[in-house]
Structures are given as C-alpha cells and as structure tokens.
N, C-alpha and C. Protein backbone atom coordinates (compact mmCIF):
# COMPACT_ATOMS: atom_id res chain seq x y z
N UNK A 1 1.40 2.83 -12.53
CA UNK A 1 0.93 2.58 -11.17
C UNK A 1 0.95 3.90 -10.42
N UNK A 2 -0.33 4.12 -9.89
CA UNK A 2 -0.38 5.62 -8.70
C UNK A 2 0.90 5.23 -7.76
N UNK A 3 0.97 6.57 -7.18
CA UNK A 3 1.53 6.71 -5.69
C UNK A 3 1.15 6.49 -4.43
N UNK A 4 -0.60 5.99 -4.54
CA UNK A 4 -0.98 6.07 -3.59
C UNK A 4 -2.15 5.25 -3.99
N UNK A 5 -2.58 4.63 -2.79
CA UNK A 5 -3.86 3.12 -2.81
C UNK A 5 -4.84 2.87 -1.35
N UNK A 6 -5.61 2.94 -1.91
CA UNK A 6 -6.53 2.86 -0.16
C UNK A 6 -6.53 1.51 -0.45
N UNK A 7 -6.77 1.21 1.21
CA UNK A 7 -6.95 -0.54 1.29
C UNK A 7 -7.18 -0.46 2.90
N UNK A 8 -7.51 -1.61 3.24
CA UNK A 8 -7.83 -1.68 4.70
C UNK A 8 -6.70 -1.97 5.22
N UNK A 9 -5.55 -1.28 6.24
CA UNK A 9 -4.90 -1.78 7.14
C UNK A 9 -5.44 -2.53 8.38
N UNK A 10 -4.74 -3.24 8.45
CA UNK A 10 -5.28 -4.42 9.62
C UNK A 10 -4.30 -3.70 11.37
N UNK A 11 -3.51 -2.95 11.27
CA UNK A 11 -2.84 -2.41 12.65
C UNK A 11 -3.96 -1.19 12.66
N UNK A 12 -4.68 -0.40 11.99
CA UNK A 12 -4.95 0.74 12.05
C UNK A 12 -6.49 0.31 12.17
N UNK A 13 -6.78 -0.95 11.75
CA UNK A 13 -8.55 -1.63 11.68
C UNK A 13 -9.40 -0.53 11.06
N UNK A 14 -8.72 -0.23 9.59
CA UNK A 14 -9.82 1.01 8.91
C UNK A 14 -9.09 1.07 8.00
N UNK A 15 -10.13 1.78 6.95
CA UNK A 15 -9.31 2.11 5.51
C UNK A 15 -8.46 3.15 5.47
N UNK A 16 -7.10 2.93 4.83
CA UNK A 16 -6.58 3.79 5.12
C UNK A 16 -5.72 4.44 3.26
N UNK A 17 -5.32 5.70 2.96
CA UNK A 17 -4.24 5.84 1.99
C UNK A 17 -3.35 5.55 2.11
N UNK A 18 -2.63 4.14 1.71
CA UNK A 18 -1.28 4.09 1.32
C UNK A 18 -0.48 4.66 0.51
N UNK A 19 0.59 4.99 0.42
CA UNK A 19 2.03 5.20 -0.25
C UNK A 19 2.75 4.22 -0.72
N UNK A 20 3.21 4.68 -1.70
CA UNK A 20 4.35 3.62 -2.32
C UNK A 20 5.91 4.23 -1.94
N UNK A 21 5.99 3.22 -1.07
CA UNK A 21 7.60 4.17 -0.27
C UNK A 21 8.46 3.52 -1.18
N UNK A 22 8.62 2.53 -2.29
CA UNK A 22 9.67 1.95 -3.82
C UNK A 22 8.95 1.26 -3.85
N UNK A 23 9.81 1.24 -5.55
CA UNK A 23 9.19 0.28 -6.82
C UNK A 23 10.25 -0.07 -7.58
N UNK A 24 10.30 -1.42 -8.39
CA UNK A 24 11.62 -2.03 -9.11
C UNK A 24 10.73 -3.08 -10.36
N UNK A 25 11.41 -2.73 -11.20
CA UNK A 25 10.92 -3.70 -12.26
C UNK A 25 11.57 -5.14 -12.20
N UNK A 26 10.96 -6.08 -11.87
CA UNK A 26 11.62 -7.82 -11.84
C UNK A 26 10.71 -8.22 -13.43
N UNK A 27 11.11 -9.93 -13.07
CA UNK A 27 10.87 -10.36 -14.27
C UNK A 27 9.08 -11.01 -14.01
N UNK A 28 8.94 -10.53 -13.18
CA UNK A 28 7.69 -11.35 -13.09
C UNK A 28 6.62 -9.82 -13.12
N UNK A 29 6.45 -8.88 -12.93
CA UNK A 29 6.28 -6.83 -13.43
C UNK A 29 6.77 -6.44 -12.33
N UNK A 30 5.88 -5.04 -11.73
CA UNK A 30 6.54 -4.39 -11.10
C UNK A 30 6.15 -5.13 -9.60
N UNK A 31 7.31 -4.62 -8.71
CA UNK A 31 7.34 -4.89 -7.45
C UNK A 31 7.24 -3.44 -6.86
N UNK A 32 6.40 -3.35 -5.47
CA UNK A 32 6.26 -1.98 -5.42
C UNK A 32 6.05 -2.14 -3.77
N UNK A 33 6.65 -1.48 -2.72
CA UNK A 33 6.69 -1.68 -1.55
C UNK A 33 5.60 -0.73 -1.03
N UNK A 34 4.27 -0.88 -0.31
CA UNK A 34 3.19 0.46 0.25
C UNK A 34 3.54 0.47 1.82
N UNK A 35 3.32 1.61 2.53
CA UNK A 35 3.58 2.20 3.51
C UNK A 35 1.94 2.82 4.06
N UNK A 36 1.73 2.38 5.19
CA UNK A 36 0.44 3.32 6.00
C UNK A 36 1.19 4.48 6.39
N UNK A 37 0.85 6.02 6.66
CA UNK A 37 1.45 7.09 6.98
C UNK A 37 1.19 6.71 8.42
N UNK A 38 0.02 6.09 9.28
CA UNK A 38 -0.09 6.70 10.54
C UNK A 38 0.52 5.20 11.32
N UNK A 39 0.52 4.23 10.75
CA UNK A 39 1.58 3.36 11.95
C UNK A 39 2.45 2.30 10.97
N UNK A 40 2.83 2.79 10.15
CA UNK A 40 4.14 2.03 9.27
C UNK A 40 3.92 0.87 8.61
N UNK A 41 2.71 0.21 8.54
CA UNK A 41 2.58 -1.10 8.51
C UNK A 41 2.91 -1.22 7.06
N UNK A 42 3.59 -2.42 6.22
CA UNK A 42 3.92 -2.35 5.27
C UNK A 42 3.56 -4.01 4.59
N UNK A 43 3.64 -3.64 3.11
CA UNK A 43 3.01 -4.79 2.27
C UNK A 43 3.79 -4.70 1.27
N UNK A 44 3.98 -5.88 -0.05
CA UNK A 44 4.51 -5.83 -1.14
C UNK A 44 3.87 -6.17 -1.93
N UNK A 45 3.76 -5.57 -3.26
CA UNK A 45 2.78 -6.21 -4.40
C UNK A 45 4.16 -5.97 -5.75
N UNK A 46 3.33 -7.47 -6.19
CA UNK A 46 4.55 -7.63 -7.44
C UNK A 46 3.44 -7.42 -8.64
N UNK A 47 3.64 -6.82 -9.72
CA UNK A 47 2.27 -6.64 -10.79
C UNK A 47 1.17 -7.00 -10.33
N UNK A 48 -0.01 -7.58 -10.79
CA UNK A 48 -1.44 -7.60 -10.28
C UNK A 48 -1.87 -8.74 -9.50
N UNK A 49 -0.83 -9.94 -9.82
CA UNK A 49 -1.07 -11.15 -9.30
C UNK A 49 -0.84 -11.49 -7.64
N UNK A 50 0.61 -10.78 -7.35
CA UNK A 50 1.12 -11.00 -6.21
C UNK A 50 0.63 -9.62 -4.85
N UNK A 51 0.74 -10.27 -3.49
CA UNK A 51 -0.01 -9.13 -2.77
C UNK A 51 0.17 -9.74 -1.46
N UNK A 52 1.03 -9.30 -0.85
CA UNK A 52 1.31 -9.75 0.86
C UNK A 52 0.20 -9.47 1.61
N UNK A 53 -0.30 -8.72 1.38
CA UNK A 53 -1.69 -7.94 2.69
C UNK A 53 -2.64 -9.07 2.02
N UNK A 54 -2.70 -9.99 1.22
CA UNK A 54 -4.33 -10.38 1.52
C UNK A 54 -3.54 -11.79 2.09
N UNK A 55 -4.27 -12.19 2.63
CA UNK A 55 -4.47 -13.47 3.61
C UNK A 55 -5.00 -14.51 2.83
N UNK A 56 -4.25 -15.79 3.28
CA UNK A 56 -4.16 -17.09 2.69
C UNK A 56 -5.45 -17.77 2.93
C-alpha cells in the first residue's frame, strides 16, 4: 500500500493528496488511517473492502 492517495475530501470540497498518518495488520488485512494535509479530515480503510469516507 502507497503513502499517499488522492480522493475527494468533503471539508476541503476538492481532490485532494492524502497521507497515511498509520497502518496495522488485523485479521480482516490492513487497516490504515489517511490524513488531508490542509484541514485534518480523517478516514479509515481496512484492506479493499472497508472505507469510512464513502457514504452509505
């Protein structure tokens, strides 16, 4: 997994490069916490399946 992921932040309303501020191996793959540099907004993705930033 990169260090870094564009995606649309929703506080910043534009695409932005994320960071991976940590990452931990669970039993379900990796869990990996991303960070926006310009207003903090943060998300979690667990391997490919799981993903807080997309909407239900």
């Amino acid at each position: 997994m990169s260090l870094e992921r564009e995606q649309r932040c929703p506080v910043c309303d534009d695409q932005q490069l994320f960071y991976r501020a940590a990452s931990t191996t669970l039993h379900l793959g990796e869990k990996a916490k991303w960070r926006c540099p310009d207003c903090g907004y943060g998300f979690v993705t667990i391997g490919e399946e799981i993903d807080s930033s997309a909407s239900a």
